[in-house]
C-alpha atoms as a PDB file:
ATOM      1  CA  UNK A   1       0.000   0.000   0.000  1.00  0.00           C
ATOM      2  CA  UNK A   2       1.366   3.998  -0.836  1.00  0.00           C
ATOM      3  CA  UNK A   3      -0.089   6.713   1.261  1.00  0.00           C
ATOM      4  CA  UNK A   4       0.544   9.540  -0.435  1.00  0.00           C
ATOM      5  CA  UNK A   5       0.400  13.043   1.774  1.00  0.00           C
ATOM      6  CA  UNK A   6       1.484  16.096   2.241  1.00  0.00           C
ATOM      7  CA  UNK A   7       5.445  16.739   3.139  1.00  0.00           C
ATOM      8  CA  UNK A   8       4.129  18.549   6.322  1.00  0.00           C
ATOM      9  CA  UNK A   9       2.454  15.352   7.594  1.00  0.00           C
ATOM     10  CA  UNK A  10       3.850  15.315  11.251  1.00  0.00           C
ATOM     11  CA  UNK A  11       6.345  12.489  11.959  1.00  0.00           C
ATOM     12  CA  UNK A  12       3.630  11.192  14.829  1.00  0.00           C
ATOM     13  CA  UNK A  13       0.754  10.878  12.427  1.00  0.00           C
ATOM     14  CA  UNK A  14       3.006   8.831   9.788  1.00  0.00           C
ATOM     15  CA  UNK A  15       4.287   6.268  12.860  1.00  0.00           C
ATOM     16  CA  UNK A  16       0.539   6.054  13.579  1.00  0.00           C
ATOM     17  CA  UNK A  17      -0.467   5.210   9.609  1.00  0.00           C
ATOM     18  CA  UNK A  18       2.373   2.529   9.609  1.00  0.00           C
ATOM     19  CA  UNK A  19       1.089   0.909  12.759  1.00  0.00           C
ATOM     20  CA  UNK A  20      -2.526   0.828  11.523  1.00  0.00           C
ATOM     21  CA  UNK A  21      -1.244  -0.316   8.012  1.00  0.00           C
ATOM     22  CA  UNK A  22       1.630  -2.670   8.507  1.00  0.00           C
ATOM     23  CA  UNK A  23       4.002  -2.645   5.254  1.00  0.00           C
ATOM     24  CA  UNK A  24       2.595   0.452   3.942  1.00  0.00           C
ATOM     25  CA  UNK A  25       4.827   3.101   2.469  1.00  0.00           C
ATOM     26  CA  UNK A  26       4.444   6.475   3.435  1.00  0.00           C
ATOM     27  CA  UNK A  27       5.262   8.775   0.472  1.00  0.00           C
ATOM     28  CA  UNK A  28       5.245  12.524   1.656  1.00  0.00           C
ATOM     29  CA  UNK A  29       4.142  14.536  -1.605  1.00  0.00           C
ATOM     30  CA  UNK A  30       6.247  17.862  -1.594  1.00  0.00           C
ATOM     31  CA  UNK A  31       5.579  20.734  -4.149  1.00  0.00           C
ATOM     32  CA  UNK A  32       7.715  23.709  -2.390  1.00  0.00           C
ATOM     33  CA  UNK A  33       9.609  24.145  -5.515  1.00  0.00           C
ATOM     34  CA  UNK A  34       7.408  23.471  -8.022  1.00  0.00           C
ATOM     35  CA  UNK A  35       3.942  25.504  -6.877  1.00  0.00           C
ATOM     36  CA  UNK A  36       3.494  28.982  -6.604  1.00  0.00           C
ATOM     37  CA  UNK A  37       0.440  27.679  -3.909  1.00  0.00           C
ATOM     38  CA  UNK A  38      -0.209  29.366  -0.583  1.00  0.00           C
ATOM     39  CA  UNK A  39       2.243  27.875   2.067  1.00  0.00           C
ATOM     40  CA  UNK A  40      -0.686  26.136   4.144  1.00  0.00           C
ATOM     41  CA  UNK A  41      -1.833  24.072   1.248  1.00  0.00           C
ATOM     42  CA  UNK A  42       1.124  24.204  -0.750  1.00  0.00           C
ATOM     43  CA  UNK A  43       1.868  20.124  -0.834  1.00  0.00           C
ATOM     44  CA  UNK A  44      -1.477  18.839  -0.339  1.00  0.00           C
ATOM     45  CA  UNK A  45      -1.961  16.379  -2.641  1.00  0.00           C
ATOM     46  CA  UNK A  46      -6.005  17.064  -3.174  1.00  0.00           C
ATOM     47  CA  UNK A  47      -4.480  20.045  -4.684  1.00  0.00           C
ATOM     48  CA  UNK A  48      -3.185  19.114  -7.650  1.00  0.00           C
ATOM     49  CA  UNK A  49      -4.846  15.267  -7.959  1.00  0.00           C
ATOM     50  CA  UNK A  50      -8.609  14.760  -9.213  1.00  0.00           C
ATOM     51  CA  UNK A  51      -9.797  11.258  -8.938  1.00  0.00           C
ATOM     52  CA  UNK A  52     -12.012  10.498 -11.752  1.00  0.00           C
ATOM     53  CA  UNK A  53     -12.123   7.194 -11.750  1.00  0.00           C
ATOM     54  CA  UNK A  54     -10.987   4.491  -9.730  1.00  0.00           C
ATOM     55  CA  UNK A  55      -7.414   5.164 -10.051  1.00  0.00           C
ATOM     56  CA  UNK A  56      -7.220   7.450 -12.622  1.00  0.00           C
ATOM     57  CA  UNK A  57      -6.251  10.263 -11.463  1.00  0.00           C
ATOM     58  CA  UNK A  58      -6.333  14.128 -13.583  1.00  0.00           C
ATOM     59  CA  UNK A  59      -3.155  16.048 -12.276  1.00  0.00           C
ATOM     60  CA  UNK A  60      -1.735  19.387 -12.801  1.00  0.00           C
ATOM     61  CA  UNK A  61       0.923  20.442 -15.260  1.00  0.00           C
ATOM     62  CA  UNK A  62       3.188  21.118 -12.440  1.00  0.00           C
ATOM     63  CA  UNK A  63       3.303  17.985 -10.801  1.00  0.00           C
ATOM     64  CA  UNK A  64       6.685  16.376 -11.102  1.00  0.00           C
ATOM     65  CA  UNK A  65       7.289  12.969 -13.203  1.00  0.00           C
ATOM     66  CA  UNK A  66       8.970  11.262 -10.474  1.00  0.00           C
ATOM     67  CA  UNK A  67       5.736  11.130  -8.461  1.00  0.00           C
ATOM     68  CA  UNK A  68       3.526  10.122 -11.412  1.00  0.00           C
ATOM     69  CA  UNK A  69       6.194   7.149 -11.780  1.00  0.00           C
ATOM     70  CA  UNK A  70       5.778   6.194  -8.201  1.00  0.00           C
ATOM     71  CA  UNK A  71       2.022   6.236  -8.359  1.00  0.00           C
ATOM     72  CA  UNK A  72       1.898   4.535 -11.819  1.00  0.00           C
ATOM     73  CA  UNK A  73       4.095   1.716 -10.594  1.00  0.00           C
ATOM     74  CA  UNK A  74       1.160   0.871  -7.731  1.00  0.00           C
ATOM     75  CA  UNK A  75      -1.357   0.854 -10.932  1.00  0.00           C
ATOM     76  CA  UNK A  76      -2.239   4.770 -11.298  1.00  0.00           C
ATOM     77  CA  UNK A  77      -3.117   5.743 -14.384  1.00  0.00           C
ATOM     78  CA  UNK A  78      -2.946   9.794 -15.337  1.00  0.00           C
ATOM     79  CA  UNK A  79      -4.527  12.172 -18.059  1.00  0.00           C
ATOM     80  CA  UNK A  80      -2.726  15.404 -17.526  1.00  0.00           C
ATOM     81  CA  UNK A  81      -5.036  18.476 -16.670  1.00  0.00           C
ATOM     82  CA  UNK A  82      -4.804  22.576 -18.325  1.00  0.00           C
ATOM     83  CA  UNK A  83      -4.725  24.398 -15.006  1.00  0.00           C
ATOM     84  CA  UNK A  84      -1.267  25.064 -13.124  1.00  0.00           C
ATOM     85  CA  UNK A  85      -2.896  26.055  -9.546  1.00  0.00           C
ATOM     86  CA  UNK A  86      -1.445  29.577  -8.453  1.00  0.00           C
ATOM     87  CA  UNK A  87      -1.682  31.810  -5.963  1.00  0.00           C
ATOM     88  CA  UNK A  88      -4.632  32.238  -3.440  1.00  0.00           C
ATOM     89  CA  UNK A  89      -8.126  31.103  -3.911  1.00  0.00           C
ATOM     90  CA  UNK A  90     -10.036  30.149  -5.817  1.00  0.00           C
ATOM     91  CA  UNK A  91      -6.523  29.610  -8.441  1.00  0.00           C
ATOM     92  CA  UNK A  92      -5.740  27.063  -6.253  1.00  0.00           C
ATOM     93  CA  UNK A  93      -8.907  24.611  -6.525  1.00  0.00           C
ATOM     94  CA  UNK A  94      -9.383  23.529 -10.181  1.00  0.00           C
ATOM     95  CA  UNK A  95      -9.123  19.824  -9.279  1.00  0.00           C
ATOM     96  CA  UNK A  96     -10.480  20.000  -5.757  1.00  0.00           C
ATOM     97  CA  UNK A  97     -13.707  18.581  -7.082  1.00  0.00           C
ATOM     98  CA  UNK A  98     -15.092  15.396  -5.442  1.00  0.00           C
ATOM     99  CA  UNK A  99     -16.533  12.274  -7.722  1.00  0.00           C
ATOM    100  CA  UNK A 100     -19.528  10.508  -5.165  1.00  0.00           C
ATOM    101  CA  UNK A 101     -20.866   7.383  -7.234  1.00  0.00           C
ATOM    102  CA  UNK A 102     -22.167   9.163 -10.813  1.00  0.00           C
ATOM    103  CA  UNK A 103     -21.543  12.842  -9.515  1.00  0.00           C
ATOM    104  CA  UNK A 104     -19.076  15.169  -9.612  1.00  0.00           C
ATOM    105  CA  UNK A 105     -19.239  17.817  -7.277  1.00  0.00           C
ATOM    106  CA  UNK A 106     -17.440  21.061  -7.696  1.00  0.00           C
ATOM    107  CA  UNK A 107     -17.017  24.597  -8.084  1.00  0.00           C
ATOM    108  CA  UNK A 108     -17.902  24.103 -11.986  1.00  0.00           C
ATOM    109  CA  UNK A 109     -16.513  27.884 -12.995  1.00  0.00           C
ATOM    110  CA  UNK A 110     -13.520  26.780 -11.743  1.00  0.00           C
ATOM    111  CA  UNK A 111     -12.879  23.406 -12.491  1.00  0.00           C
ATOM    112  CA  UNK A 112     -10.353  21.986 -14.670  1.00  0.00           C
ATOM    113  CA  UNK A 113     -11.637  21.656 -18.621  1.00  0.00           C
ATOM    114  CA  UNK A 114     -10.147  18.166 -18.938  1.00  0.00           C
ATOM    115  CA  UNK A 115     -11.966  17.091 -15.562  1.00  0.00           C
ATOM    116  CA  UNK A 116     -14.856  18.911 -17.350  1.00  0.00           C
ATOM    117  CA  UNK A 117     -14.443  16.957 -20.634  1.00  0.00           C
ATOM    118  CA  UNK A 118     -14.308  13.553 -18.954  1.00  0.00           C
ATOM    119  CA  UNK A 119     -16.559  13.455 -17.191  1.00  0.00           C
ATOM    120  CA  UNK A 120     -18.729  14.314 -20.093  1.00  0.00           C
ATOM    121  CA  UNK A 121     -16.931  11.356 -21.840  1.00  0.00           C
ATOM    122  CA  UNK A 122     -18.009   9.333 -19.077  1.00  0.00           C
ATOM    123  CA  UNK A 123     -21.688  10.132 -18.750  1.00  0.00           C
ATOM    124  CA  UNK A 124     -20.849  11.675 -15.301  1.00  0.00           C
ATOM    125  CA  UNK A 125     -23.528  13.998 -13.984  1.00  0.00           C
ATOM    126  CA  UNK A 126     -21.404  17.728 -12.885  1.00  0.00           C
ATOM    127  CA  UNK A 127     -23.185  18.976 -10.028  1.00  0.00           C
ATOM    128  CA  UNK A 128     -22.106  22.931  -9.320  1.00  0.00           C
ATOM    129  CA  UNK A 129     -21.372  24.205  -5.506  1.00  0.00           C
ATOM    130  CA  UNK A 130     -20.619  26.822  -4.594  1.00  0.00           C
ATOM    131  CA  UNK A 131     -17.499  25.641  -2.836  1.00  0.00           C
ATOM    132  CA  UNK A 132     -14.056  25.731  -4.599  1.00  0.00           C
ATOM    133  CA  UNK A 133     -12.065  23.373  -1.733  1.00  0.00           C
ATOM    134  CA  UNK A 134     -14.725  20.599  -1.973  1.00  0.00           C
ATOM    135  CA  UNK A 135     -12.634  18.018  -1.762  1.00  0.00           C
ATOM    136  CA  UNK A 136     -10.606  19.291   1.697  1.00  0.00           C
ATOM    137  CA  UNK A 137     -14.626  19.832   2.638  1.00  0.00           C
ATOM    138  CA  UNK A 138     -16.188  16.055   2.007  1.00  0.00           C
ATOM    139  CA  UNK A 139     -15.400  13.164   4.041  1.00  0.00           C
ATOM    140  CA  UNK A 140     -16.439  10.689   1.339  1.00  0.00           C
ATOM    141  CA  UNK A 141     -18.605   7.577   2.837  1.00  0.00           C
ATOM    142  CA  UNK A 142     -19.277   5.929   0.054  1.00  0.00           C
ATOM    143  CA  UNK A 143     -20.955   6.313  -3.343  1.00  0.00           C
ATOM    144  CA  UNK A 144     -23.799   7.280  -1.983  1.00  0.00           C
ATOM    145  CA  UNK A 145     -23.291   9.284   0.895  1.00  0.00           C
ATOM    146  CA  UNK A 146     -21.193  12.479   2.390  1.00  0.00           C
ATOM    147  CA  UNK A 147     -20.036  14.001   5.500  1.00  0.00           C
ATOM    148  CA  UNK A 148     -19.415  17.769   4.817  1.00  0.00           C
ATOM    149  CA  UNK A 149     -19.625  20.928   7.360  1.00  0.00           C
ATOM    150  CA  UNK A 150     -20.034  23.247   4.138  1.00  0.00           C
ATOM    151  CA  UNK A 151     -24.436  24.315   3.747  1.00  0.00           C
ATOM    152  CA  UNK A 152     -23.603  24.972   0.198  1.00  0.00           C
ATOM    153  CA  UNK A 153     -22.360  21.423  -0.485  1.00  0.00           C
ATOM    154  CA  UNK A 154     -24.855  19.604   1.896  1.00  0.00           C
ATOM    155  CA  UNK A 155     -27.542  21.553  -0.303  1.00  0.00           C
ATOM    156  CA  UNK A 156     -26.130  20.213  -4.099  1.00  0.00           C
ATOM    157  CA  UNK A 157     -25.962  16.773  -2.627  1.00  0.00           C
ATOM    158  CA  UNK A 158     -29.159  16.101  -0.985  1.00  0.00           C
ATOM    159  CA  UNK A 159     -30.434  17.588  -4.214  1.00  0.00           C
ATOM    160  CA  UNK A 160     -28.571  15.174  -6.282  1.00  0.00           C
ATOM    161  CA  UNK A 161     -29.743  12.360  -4.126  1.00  0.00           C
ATOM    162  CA  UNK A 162     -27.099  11.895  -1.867  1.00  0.00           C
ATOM    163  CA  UNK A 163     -27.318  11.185   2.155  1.00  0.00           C
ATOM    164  CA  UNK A 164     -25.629  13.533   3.429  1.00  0.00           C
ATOM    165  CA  UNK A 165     -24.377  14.340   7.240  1.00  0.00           C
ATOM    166  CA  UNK A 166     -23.511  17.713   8.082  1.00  0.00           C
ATOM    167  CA  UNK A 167     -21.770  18.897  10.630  1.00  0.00           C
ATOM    168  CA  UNK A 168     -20.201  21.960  12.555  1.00  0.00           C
ATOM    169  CA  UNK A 169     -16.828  23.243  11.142  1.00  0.00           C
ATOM    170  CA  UNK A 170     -13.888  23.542  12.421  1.00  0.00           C
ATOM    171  CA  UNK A 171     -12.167  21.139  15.135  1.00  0.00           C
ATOM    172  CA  UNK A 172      -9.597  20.364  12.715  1.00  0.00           C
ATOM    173  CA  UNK A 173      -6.001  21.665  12.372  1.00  0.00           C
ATOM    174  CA  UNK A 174      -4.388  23.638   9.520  1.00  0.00           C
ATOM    175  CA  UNK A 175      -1.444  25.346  10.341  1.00  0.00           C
ATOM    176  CA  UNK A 176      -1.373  29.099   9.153  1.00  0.00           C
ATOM    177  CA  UNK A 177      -5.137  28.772   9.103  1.00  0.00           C
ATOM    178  CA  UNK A 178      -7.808  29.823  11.065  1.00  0.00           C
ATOM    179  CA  UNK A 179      -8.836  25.755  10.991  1.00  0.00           C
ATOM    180  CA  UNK A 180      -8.987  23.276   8.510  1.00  0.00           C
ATOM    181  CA  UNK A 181     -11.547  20.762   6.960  1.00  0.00           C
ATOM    182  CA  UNK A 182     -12.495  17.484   8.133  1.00  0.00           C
ATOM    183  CA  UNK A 183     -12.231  15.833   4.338  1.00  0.00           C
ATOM    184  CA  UNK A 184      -8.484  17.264   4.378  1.00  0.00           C
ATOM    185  CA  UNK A 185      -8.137  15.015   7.359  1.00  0.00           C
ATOM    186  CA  UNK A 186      -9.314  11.662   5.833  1.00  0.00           C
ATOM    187  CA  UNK A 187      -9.019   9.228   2.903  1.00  0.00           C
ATOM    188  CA  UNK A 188     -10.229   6.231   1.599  1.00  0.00           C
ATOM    189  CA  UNK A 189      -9.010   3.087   1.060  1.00  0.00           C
ATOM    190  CA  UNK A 190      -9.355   1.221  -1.852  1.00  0.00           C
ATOM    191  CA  UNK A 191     -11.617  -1.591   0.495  1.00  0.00           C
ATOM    192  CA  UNK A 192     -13.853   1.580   1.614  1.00  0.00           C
ATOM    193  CA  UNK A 193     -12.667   2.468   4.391  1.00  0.00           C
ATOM    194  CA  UNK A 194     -12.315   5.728   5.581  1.00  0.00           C
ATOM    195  CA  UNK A 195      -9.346   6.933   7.407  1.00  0.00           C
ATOM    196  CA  UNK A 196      -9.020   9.933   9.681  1.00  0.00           C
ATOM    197  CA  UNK A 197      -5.855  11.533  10.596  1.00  0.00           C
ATOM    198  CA  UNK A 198      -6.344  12.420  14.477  1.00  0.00           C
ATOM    199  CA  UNK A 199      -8.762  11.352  17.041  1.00  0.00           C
ATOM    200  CA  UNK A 200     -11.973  11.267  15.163  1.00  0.00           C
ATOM    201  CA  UNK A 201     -13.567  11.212  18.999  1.00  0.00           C
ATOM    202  CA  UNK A 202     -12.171  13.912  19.606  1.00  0.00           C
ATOM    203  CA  UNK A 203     -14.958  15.785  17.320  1.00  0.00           C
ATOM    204  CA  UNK A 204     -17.993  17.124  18.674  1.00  0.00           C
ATOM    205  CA  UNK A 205     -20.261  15.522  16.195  1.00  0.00           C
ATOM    206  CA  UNK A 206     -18.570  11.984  16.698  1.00  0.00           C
ATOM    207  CA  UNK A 207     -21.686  10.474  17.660  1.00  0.00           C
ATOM    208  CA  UNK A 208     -23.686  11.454  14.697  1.00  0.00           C
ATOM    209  CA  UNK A 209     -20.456  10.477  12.430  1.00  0.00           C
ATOM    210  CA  UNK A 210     -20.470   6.787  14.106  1.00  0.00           C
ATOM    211  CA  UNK A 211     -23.981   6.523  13.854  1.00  0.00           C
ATOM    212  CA  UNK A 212     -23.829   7.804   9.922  1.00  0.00           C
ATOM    213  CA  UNK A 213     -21.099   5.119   8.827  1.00  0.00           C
ATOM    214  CA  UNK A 214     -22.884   2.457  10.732  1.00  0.00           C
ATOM    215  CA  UNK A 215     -26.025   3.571   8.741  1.00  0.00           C
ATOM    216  CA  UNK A 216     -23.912   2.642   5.917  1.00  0.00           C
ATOM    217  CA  UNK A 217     -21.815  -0.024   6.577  1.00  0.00           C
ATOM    218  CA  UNK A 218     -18.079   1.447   5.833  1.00  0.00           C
ATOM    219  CA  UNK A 219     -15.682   1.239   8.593  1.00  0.00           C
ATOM    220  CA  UNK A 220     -13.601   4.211   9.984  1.00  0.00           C
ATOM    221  CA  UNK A 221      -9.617   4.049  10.513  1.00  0.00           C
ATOM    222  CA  UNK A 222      -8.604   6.573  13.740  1.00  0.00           C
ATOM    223  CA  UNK A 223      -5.184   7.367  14.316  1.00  0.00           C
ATOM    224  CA  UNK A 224      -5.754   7.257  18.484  1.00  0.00           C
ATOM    225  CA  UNK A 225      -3.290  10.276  19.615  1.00  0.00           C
ATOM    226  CA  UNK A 226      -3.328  13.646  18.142  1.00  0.00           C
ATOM    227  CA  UNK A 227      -5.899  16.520  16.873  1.00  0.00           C
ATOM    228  CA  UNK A 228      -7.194  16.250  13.593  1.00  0.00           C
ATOM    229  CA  UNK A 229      -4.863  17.465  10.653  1.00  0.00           C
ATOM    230  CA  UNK A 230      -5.689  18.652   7.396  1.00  0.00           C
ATOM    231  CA  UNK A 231      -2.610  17.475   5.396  1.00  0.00           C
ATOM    232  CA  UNK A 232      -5.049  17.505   2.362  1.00  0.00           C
ATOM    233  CA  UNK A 233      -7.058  14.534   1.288  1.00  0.00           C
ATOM    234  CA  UNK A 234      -4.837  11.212   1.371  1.00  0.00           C
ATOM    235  CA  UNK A 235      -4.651   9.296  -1.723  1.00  0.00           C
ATOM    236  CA  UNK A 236      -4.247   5.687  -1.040  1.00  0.00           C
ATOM    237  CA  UNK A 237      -2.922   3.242  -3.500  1.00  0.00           C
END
């Protein structure tokens, strides 16, 4: 298994992932001289990654071919995107879109035209939010369902037939920010699961998150010590 993450991930949180998933490699995604990206988010992999389909994966210009060797080598497959992600927002989101079962979700003035023009390719319905960071925003359940703190996304989903659970923001770390988002702090395994980076008990909605992915049958990963830490969404091959 490859975890890949942001170069800030904290040394504690990585011991914690290798513990949970014994023989996994830790591969700490690092874009400080390649991005012209806001420190916080800089090397956060949801950044510059769209998942489109199961393993195939969208990616900015700027990412370097070392890492798209590395990921292609675990079975990754790439179509390279139009958009170099700059600056502040919203330059920085045009693959921070979300794909839940037949939907994308995203900021659609925004979004990356070769995200755009796959999805189209792929009979993919392109649901608009208002959102531009709605990946960092979505903890991803399953095909059918969300976790997301953001109204405006809650709103597009339940509309597009998704279950959604939202909760209150915040209670999650981003250093340089005010706080971060709860979908920044998770991933998904290629099984389903969902993995959260920090205490997920920790969160004052943990009761209603339990309850939601016991609603729906997926099983949650918690790293035991340590606050909750957006290091952007992890991408787990």
């Amino acid at each position: 298994m490859l975890i890949l993450s942001s170069a800030k991930l904290p040394l504690s949180y990585q011991e914690e992932l290798l513990k949970k998933f014994i023989g996994a490699e830790i591969f700490l995604f690092d874009m400080r001289v390649k991005s012209a990206v806001y420190d916080s988010i800089l090397s956060h992999p949801d950044i510059y990654f769209f998942e489109i389909q199961p393993k195939v994966f969208v990616h900015a210009p700027n990412v370097p071919l070392d890492i798209i060797k590395i990921m292609e080598n675990r079975g990754a497959v790439f179509l390279k995107g139009k958009s170099i992600p700059l600056g502040l927002y919203p330059a920085t989101c045009a693959y921070n879109g979300i794909r839940i079962g037949k939907k994308i979700l995203h900021n659609l003035k925004i979004t990356d035209s070769v995200i755009i023009s796959e999805s189209k390719k792929l009979g993919l319905e392109l649901r608009h939010v208002p959102q531009g960071y709605t990946r960092c925003s979505v903890v991803k359940v399953n095909d059918n369902a969300l976790i997301t703190a953001d109204k405006g996304i809650a709103e597009a989903a339940i509309q597009a037939g998704i279950d959604v659970l939202t909760i209150v923001p915040g209670f999650v770390t981003l250093y340089g920010e005010k706080y971060g988002f709860l979908g920044g702090a998770s991933g998904n395994t290629r099984e389903g699961d969902v993995i959260f980076l920090g205490d997920i008990k920790a969160h004052p909605d943990f009761e209603n998150i339990a309850e939601f992915f016991t609603k729906h049958g997926v099983n949650w990963i918690n790293l035991n010590s340590g606050i909750l830490y957006d290091a952007g969404t992890l991408i787990v091959l």
